[in-house]
PDB file of N, CA and C in Angstrom:
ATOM      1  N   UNK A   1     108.949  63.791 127.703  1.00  0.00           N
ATOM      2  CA  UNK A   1     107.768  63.162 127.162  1.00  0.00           C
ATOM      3  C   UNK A   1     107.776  63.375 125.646  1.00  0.00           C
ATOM      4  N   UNK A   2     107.656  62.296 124.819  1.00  0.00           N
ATOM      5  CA  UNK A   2     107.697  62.474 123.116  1.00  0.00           C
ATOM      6  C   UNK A   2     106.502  63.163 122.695  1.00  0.00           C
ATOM      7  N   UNK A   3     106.752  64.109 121.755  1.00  0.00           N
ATOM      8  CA  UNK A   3     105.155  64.682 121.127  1.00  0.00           C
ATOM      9  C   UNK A   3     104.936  63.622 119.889  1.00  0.00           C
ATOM     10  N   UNK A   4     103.858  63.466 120.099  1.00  0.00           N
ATOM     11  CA  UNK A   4     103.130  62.938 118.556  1.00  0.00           C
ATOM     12  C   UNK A   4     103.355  63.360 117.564  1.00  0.00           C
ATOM     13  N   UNK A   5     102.984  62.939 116.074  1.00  0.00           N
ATOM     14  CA  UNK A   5     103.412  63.751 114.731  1.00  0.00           C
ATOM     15  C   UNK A   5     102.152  65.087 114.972  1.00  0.00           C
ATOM     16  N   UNK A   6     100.703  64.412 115.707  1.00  0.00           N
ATOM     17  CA  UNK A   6      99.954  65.305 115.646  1.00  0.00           C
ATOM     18  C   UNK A   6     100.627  66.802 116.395  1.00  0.00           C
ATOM     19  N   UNK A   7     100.697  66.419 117.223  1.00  0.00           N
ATOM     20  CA  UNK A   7     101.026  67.932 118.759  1.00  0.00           C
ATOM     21  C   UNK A   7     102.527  68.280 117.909  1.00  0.00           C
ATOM     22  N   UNK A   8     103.178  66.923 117.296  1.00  0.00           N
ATOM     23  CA  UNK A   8     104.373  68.391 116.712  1.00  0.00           C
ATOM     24  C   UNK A   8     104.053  68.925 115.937  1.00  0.00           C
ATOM     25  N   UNK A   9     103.091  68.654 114.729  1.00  0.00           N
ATOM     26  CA  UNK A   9     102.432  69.737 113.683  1.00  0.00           C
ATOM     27  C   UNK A   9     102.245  70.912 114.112  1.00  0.00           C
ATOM     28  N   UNK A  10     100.835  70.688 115.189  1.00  0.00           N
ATOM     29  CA  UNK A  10     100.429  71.811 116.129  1.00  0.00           C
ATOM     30  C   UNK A  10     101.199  72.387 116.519  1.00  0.00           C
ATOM     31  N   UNK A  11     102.781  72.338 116.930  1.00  0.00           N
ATOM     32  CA  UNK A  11     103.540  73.329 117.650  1.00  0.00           C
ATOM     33  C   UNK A  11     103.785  73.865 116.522  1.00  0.00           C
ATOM     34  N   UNK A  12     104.085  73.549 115.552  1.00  0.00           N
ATOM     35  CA  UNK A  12     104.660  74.061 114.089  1.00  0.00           C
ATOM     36  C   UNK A  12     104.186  75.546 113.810  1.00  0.00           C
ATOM     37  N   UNK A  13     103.015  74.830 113.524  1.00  0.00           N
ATOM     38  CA  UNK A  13     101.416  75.747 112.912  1.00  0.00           C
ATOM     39  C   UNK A  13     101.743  77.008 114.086  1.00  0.00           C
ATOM     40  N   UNK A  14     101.545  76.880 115.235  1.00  0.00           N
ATOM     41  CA  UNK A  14     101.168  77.873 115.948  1.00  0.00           C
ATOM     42  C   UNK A  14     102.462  78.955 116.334  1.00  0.00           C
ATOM     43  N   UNK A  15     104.069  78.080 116.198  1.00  0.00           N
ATOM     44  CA  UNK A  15     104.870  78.979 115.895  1.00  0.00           C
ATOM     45  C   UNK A  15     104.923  79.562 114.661  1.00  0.00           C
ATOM     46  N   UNK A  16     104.312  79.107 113.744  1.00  0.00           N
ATOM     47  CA  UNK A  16     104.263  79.929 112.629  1.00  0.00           C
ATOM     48  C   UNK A  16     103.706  80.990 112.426  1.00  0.00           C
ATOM     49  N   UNK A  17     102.705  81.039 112.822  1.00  0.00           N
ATOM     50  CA  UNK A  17     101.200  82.297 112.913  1.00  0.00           C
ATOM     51  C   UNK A  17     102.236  84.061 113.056  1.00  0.00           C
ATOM     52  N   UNK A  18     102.984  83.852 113.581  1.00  0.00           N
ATOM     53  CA  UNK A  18     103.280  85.310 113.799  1.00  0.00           C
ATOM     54  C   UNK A  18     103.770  86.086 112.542  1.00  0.00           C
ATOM     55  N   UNK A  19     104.425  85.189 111.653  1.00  0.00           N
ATOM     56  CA  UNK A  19     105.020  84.952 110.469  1.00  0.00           C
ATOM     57  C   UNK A  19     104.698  85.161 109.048  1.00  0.00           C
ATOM     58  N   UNK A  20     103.664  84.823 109.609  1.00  0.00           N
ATOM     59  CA  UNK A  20     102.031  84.302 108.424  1.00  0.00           C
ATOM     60  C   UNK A  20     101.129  86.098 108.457  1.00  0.00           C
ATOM     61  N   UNK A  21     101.351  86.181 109.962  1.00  0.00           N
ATOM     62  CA  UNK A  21     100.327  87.656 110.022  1.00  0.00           C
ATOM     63  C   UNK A  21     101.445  88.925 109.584  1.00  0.00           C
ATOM     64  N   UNK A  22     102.809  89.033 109.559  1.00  0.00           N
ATOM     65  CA  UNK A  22     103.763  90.200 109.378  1.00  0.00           C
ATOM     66  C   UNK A  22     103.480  90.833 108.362  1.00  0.00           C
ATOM     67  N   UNK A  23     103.544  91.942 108.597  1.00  0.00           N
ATOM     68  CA  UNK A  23     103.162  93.112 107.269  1.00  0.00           C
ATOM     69  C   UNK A  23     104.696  93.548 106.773  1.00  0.00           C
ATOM     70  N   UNK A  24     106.049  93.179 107.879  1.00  0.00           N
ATOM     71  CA  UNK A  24     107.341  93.622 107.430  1.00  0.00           C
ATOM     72  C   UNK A  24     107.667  92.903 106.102  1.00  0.00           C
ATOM     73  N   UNK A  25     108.537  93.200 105.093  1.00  0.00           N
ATOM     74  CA  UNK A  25     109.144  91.719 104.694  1.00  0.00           C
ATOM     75  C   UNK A  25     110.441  91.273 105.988  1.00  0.00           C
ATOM     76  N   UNK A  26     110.639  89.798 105.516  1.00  0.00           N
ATOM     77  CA  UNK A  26     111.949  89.443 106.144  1.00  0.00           C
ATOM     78  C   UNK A  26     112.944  89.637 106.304  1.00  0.00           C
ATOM     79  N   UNK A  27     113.326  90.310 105.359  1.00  0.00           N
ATOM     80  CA  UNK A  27     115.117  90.774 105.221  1.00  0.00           C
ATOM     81  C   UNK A  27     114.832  91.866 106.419  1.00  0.00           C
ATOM     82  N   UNK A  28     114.245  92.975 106.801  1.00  0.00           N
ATOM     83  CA  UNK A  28     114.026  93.952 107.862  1.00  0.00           C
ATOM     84  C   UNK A  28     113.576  93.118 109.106  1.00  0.00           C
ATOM     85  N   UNK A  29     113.287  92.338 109.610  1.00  0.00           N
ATOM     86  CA  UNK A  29     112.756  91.687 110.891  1.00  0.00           C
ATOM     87  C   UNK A  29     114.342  90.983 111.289  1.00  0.00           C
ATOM     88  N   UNK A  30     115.229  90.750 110.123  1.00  0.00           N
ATOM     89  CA  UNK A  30     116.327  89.834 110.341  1.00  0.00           C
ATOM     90  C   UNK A  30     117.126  91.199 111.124  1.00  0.00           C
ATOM     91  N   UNK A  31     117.262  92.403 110.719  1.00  0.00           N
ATOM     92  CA  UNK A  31     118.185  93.658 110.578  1.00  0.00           C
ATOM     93  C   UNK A  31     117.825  94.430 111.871  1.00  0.00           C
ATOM     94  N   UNK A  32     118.072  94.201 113.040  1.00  0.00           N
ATOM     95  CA  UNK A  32     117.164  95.132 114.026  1.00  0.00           C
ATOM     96  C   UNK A  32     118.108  96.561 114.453  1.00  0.00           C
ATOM     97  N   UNK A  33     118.177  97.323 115.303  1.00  0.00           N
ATOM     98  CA  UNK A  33     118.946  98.457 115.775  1.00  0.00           C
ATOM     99  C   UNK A  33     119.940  97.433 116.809  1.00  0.00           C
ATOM    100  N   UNK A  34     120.942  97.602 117.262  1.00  0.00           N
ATOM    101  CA  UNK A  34     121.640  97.021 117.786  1.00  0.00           C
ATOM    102  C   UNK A  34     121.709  98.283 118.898  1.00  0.00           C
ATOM    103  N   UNK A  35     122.011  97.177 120.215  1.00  0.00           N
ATOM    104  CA  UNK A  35     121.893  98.391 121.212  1.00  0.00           C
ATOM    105  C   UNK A  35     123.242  98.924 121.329  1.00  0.00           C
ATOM    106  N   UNK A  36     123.024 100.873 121.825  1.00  0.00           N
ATOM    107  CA  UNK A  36     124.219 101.119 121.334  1.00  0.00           C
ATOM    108  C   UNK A  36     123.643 102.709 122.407  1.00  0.00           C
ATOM    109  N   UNK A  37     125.015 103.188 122.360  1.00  0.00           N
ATOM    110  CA  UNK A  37     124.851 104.780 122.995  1.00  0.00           C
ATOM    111  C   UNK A  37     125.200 105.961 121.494  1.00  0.00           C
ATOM    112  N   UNK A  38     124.355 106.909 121.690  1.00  0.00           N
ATOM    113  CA  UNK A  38     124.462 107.989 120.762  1.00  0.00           C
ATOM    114  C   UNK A  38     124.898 109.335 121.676  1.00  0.00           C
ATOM    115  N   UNK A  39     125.893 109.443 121.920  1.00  0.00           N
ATOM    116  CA  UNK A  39     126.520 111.046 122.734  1.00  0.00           C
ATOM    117  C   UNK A  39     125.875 111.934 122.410  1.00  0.00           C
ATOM    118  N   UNK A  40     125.380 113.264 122.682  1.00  0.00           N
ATOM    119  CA  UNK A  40     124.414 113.879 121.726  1.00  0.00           C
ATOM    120  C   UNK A  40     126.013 114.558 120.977  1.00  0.00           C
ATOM    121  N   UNK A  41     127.214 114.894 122.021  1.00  0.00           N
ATOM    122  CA  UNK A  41     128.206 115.920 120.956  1.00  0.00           C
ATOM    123  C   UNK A  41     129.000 115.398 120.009  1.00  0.00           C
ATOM    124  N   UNK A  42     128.623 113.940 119.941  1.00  0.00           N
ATOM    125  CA  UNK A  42     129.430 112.912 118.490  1.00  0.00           C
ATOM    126  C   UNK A  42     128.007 112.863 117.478  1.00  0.00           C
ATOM    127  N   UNK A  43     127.113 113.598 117.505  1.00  0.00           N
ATOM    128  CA  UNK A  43     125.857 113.685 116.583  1.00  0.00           C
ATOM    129  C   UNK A  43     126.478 114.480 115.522  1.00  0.00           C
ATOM    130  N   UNK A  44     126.447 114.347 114.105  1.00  0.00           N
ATOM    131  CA  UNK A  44     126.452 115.406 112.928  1.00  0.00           C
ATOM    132  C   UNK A  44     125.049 115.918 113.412  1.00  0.00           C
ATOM    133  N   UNK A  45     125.343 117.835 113.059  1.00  0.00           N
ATOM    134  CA  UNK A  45     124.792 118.727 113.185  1.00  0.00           C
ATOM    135  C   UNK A  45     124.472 119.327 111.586  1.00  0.00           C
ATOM    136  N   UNK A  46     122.969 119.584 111.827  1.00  0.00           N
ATOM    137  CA  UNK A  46     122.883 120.332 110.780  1.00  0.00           C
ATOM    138  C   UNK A  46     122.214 121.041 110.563  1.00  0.00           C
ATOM    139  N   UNK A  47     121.950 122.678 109.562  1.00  0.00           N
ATOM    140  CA  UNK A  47     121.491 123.733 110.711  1.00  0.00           C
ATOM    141  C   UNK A  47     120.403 123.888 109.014  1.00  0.00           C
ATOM    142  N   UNK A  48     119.560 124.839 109.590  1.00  0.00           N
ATOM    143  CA  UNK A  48     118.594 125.247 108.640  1.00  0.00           C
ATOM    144  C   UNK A  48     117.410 126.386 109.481  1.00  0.00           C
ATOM    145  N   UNK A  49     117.250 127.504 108.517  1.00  0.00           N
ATOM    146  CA  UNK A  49     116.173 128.454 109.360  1.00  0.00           C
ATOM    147  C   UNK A  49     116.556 128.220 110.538  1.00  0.00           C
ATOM    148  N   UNK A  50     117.963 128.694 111.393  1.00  0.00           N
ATOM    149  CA  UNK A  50     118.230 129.150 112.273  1.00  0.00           C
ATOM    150  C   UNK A  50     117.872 127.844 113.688  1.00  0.00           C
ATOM    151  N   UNK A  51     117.392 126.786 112.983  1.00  0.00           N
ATOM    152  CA  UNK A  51     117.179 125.272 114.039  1.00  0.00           C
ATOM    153  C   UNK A  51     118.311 124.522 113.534  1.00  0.00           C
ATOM    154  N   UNK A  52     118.912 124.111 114.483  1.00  0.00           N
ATOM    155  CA  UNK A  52     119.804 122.819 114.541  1.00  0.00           C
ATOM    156  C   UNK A  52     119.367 121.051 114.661  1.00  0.00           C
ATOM    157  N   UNK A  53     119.233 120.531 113.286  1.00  0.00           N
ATOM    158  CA  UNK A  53     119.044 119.130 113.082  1.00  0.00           C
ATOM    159  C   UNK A  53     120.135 118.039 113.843  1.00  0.00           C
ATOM    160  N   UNK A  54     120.012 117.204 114.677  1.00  0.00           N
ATOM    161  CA  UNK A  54     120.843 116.378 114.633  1.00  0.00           C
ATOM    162  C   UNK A  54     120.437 114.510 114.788  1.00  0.00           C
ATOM    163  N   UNK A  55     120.287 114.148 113.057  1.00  0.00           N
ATOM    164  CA  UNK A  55     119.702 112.491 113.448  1.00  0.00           C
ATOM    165  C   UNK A  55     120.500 111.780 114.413  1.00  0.00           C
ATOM    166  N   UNK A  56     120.057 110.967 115.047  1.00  0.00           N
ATOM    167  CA  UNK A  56     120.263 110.237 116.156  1.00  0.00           C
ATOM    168  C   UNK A  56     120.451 108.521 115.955  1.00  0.00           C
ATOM    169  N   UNK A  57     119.047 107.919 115.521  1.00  0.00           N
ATOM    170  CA  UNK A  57     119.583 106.362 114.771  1.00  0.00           C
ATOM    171  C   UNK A  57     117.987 106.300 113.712  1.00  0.00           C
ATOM    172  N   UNK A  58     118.312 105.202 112.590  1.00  0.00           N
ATOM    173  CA  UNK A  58     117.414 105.069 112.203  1.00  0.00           C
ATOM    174  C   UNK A  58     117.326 103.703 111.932  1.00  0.00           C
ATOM    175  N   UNK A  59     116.344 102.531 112.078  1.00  0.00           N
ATOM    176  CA  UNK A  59     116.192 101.579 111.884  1.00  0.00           C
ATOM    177  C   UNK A  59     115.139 100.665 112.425  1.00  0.00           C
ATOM    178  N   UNK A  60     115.104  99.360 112.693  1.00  0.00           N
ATOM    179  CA  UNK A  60     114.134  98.731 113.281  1.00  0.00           C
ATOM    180  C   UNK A  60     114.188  98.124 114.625  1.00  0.00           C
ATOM    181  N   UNK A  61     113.329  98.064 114.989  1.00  0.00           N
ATOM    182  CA  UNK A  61     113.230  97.451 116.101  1.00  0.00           C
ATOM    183  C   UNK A  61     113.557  95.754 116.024  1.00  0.00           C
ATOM    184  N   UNK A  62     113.781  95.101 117.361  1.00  0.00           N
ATOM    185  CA  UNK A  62     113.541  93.438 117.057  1.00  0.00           C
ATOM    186  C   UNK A  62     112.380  93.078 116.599  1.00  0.00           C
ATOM    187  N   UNK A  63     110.801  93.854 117.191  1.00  0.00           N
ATOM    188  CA  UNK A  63     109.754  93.334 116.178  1.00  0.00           C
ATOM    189  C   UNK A  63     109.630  93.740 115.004  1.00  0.00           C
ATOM    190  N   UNK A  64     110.382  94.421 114.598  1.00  0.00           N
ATOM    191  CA  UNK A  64     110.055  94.892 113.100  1.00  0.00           C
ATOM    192  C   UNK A  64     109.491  96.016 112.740  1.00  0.00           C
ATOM    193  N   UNK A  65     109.008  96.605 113.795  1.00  0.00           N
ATOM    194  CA  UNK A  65     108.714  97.896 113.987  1.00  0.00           C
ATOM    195  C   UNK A  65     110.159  99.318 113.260  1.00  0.00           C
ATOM    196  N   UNK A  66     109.465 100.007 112.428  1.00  0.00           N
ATOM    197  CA  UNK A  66     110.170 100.927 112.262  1.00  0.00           C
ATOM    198  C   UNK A  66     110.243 102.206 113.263  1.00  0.00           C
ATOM    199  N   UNK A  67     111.648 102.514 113.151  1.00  0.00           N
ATOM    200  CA  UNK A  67     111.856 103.743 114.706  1.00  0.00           C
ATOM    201  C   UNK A  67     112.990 104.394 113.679  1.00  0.00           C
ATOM    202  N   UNK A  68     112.511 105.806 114.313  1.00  0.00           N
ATOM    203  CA  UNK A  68     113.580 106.719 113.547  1.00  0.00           C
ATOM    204  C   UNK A  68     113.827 108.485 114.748  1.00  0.00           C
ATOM    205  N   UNK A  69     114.964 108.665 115.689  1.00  0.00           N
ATOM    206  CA  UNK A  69     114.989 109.275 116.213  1.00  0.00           C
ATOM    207  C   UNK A  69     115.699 110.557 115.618  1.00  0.00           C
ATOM    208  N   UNK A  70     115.562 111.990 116.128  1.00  0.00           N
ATOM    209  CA  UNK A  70     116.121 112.556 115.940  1.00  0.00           C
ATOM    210  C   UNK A  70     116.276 113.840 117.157  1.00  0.00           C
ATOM    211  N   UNK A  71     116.943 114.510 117.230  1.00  0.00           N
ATOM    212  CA  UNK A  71     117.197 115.555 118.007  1.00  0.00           C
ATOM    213  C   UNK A  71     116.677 116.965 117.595  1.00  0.00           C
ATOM    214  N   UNK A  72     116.680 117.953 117.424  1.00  0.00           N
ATOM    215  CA  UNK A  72     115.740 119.335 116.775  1.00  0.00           C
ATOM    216  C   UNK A  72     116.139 120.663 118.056  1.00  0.00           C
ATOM    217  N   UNK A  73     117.123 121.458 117.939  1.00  0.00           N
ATOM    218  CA  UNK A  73     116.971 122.629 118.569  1.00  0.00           C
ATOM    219  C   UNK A  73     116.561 123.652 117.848  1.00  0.00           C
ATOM    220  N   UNK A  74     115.393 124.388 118.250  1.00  0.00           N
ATOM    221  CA  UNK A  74     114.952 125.543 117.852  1.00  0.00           C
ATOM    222  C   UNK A  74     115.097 127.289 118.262  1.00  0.00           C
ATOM    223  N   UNK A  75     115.142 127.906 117.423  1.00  0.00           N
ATOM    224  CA  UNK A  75     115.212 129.088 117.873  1.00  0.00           C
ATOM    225  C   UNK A  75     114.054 129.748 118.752  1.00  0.00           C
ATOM    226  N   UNK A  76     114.264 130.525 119.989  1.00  0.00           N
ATOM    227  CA  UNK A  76     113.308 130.785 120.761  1.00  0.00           C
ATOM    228  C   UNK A  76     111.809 131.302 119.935  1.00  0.00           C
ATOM    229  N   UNK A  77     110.443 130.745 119.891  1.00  0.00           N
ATOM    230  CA  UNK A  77     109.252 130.555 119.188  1.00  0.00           C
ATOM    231  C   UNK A  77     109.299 130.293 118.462  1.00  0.00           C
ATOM    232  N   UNK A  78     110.460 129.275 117.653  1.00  0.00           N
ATOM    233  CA  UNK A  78     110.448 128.803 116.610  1.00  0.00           C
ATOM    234  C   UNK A  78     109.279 127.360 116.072  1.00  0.00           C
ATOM    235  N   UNK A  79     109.078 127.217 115.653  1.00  0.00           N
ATOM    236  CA  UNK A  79     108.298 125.860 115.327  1.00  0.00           C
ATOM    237  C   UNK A  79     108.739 124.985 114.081  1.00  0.00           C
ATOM    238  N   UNK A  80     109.045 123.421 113.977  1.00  0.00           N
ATOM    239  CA  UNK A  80     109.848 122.769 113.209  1.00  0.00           C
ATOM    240  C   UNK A  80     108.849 122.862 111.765  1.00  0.00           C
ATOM    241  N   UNK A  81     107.533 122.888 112.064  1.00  0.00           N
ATOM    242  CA  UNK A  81     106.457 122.881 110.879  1.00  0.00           C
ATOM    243  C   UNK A  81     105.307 122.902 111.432  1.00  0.00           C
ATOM    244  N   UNK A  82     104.613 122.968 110.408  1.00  0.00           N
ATOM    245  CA  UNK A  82     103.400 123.336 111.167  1.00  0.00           C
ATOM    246  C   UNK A  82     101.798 122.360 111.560  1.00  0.00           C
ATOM    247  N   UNK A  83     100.665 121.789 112.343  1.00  0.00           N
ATOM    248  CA  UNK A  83     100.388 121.123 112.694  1.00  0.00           C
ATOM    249  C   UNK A  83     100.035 120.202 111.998  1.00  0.00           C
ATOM    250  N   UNK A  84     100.339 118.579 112.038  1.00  0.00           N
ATOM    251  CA  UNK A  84      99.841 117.993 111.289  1.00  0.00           C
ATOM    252  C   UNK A  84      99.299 116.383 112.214  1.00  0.00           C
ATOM    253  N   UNK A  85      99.327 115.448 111.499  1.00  0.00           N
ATOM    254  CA  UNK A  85      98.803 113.927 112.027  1.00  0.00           C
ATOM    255  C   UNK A  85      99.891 113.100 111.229  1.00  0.00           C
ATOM    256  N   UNK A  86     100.362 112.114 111.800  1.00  0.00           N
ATOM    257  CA  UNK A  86     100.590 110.681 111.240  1.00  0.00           C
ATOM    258  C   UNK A  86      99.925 109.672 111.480  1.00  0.00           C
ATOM    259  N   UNK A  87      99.706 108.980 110.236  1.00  0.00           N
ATOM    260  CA  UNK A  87      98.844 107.342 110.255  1.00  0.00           C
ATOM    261  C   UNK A  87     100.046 106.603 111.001  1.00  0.00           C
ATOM    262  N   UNK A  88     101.014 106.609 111.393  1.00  0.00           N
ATOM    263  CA  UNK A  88     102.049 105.365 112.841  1.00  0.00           C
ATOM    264  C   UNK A  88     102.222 106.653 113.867  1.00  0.00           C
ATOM    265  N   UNK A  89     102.806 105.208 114.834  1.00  0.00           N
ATOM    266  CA  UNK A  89     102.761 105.791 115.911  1.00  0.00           C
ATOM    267  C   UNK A  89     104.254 106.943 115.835  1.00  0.00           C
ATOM    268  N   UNK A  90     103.822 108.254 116.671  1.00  0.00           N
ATOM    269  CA  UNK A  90     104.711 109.202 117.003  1.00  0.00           C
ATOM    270  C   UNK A  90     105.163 109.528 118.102  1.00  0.00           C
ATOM    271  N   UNK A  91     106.134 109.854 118.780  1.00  0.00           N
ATOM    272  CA  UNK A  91     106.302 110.796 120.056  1.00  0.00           C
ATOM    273  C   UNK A  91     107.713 111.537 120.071  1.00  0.00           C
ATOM    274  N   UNK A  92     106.671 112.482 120.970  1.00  0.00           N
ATOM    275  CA  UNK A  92     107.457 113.987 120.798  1.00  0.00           C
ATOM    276  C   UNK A  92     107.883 114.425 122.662  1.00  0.00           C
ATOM    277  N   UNK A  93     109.232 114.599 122.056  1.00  0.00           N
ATOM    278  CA  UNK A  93     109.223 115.006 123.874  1.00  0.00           C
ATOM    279  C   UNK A  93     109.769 116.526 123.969  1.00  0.00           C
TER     280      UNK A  93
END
């Protein structure tokens, strides 16, 4: 069935909207994490106050969302820092 010039505008417009609302720029929405496996024993290690750092990946998501993992072994009652808040989302496992 042919769309009109009207209803193809309208499809236009309304695929556009997501575009129009992004807080990313573009060059990062283009760049996402590519799916992939991280071994934890092919991780660079890196040690400090007796905890072992090891980053994991850092980059974006397909929505544009920023994600940044990392790994953290601590010494028994150790703590990485001390309590705080972030304004984005966090999780801790």
């Amino acid at each position: 069935m042919p769309l009109t010039r009207r209803e193809l505008c309208s499809v236009f417009s309304v695929a556009l909207l997501p575009s129009l609302f992004s807080v990313e720029e573009p060059s990062a929405r283009q760049s996402s994490l590519p799916s992939a496996m991280y071994p934890f024993d092919n991780l660079p290690v890196r040690t400090a106050n007796n905890a072992q750092f090891r980053a994991v990946l850092k980059g974006r998501l397909a929505t544009g969302e920023s994600l940044k993992v990392h790994e953290t072994t601590l010494p028994p009652g150790g703590a990485p820092h001390p309590p705080h808040r972030h304004v984005h989302s966090e999780m801790c496992g």
